[in-house]
N, C-alpha and C. Protein backbone atom coordinates (compact mmCIF):
# COMPACT_ATOMS: atom_id res chain seq x y z
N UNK A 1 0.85 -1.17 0.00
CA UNK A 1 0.00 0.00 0.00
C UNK A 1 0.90 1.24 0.00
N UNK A 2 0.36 2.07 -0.89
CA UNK A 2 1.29 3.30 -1.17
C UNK A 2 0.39 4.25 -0.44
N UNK A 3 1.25 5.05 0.39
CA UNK A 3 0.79 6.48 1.24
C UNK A 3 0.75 7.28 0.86
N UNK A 4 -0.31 8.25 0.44
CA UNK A 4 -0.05 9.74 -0.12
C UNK A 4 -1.17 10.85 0.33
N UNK A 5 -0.75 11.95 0.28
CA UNK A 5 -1.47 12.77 1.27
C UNK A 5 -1.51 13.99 0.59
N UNK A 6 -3.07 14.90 0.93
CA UNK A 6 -3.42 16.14 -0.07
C UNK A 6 -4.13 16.73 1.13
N UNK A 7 -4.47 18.13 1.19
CA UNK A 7 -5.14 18.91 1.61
C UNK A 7 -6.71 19.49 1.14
N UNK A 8 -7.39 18.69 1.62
CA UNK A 8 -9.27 19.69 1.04
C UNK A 8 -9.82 19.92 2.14
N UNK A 9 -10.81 20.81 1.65
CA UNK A 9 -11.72 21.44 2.17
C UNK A 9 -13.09 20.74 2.23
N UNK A 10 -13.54 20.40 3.20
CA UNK A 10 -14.97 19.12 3.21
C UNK A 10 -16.15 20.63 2.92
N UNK A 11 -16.79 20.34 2.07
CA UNK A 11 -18.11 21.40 1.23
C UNK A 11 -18.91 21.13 1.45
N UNK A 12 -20.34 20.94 2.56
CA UNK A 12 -21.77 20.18 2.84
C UNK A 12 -21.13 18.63 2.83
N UNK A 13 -20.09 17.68 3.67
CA UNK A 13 -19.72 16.84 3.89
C UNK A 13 -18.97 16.63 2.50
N UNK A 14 -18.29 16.83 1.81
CA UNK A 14 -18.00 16.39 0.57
C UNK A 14 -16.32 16.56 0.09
N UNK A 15 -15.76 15.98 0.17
CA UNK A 15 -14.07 15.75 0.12
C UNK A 15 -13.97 15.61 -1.58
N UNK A 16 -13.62 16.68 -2.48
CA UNK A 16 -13.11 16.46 -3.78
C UNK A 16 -11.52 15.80 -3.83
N UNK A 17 -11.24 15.00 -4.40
CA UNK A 17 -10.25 14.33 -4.43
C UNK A 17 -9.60 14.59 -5.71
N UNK A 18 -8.15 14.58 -5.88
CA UNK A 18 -7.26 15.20 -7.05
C UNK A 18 -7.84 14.44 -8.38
N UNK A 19 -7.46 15.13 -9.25
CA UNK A 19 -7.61 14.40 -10.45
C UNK A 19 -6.47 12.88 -10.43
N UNK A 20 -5.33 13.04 -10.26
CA UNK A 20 -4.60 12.05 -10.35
C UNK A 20 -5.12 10.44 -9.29
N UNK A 21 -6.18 10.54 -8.79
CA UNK A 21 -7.09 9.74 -7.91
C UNK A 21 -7.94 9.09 -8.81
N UNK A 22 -8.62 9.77 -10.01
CA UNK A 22 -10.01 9.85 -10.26
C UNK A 22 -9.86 8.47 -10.56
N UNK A 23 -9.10 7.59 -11.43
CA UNK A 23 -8.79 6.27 -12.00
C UNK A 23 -9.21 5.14 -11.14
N UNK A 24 -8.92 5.38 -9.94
CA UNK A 24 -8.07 4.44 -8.76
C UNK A 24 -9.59 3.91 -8.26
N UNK A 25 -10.20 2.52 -8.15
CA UNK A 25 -10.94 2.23 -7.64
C UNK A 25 -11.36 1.54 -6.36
N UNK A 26 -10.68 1.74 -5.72
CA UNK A 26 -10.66 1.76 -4.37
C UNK A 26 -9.35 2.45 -3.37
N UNK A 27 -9.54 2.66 -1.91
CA UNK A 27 -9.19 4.00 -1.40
C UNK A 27 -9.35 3.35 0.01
N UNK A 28 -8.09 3.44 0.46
CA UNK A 28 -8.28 3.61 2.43
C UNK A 28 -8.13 5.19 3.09
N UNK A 29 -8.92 5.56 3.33
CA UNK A 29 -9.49 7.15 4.00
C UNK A 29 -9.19 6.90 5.41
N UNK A 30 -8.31 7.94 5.53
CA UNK A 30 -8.15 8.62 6.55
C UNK A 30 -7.96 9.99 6.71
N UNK A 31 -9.28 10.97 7.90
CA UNK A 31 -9.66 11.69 8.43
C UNK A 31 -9.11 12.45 9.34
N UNK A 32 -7.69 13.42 9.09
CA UNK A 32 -7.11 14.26 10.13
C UNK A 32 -7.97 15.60 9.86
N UNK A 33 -8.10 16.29 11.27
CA UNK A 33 -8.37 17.29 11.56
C UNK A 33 -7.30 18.67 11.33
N UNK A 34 -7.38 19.49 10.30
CA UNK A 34 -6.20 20.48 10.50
C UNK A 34 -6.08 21.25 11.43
N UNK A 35 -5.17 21.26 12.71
CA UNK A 35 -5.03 22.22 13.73
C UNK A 35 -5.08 23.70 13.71
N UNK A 36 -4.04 23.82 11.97
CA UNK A 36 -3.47 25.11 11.67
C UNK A 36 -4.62 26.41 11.64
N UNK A 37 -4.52 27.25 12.11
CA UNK A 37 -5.48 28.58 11.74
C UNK A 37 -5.27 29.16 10.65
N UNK A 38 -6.10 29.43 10.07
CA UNK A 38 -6.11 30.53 8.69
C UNK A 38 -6.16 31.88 9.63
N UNK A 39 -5.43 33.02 9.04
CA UNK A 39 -5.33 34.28 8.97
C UNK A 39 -6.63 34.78 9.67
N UNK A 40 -7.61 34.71 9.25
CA UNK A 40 -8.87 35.46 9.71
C UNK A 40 -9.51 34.72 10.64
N UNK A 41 -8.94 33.49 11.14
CA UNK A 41 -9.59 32.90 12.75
C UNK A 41 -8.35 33.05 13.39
N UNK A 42 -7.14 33.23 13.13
CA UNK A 42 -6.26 33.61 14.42
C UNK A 42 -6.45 35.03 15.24
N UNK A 43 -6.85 36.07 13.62
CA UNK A 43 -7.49 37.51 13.75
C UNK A 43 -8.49 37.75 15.26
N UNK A 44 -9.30 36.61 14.93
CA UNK A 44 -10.16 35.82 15.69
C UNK A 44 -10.38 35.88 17.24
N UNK A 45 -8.98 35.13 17.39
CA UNK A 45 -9.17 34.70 18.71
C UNK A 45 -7.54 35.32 19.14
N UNK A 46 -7.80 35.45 20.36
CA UNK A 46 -6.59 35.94 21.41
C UNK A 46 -5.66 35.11 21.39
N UNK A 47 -4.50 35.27 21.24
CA UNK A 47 -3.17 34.67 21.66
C UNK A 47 -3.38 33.60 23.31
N UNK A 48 -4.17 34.77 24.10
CA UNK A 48 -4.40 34.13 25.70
C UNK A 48 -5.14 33.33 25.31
N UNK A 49 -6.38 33.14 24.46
CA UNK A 49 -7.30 31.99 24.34
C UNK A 49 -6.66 30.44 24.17
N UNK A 50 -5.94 31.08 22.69
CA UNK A 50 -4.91 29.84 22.41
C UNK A 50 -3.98 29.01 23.37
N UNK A 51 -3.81 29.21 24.37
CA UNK A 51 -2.72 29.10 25.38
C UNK A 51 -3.28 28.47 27.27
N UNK A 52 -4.54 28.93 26.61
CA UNK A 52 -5.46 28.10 28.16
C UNK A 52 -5.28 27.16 28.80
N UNK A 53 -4.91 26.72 29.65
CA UNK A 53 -4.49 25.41 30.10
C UNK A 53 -6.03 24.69 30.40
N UNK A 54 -6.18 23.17 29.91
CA UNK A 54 -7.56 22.77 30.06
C UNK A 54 -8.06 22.70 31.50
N UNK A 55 -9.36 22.82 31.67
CA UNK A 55 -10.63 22.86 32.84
C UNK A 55 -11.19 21.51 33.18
N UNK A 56 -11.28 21.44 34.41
CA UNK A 56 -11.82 20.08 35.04
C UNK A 56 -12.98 20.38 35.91
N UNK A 57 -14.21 20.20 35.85
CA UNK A 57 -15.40 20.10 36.41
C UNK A 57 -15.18 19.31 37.55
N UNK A 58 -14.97 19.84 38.43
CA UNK A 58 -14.91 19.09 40.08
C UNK A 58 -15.77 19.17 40.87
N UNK A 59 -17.27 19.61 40.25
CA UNK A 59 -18.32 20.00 40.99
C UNK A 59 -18.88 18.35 41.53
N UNK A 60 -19.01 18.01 42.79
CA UNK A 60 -19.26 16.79 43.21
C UNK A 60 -18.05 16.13 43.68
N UNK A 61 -17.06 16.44 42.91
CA UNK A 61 -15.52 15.43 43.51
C UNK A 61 -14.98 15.58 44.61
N UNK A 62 -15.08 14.37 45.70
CA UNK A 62 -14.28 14.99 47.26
C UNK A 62 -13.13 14.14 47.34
N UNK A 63 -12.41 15.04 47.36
CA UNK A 63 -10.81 14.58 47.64
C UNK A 63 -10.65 13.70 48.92
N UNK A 64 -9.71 12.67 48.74
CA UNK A 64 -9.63 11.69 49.59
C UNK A 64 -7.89 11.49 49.98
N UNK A 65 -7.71 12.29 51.22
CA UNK A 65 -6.23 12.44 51.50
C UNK A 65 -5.36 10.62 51.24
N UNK A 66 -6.53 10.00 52.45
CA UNK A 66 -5.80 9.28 52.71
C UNK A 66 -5.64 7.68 51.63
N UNK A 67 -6.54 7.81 50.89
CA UNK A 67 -6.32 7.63 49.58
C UNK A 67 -5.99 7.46 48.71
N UNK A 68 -5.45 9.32 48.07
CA UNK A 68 -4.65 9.63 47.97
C UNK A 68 -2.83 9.35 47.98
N UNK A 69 -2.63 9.28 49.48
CA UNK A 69 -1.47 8.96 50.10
C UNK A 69 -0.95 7.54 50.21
N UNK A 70 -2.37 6.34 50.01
CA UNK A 70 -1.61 5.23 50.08
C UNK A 70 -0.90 4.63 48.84
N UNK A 71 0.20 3.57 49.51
CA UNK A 71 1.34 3.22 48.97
C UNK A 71 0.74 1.91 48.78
């Protein structure tokens, strides 16, 4: 199996695939998410946003020292 990799844009769910594909009748798909920001959503959002360290809902959670502490 040969690996090769392109960049699209999904349009109302819809992945156009290169012309050099069109032939090929069958296809193993795989689905990465691009992290990268375009220009006008970094514009977007704050540098501080980007940089948040994640949140934990501890509403209900009781800490248990001893617990905790055992070995």
């Amino acid at each position: 199996m040969r690996a090769d990799e392109f960049y699209a844009t999904a349009e109302d769910g819809i992945i156009r695939i290169p012309e050099k594909y069109k032939n090929k009748k069958s296809f193993k798909v795989m689905v990465l998410e691009d992290f990268r920001l375009n220009r006008e959503e970094a514009n977007d959002k704050r540098k501080s946003d980007l940089l948040l360290p994640p949140t934990m809902d501890t509403k209900g959670w009781k800490f248990n020292r001893e617990v905790a502490n055992e070995r």
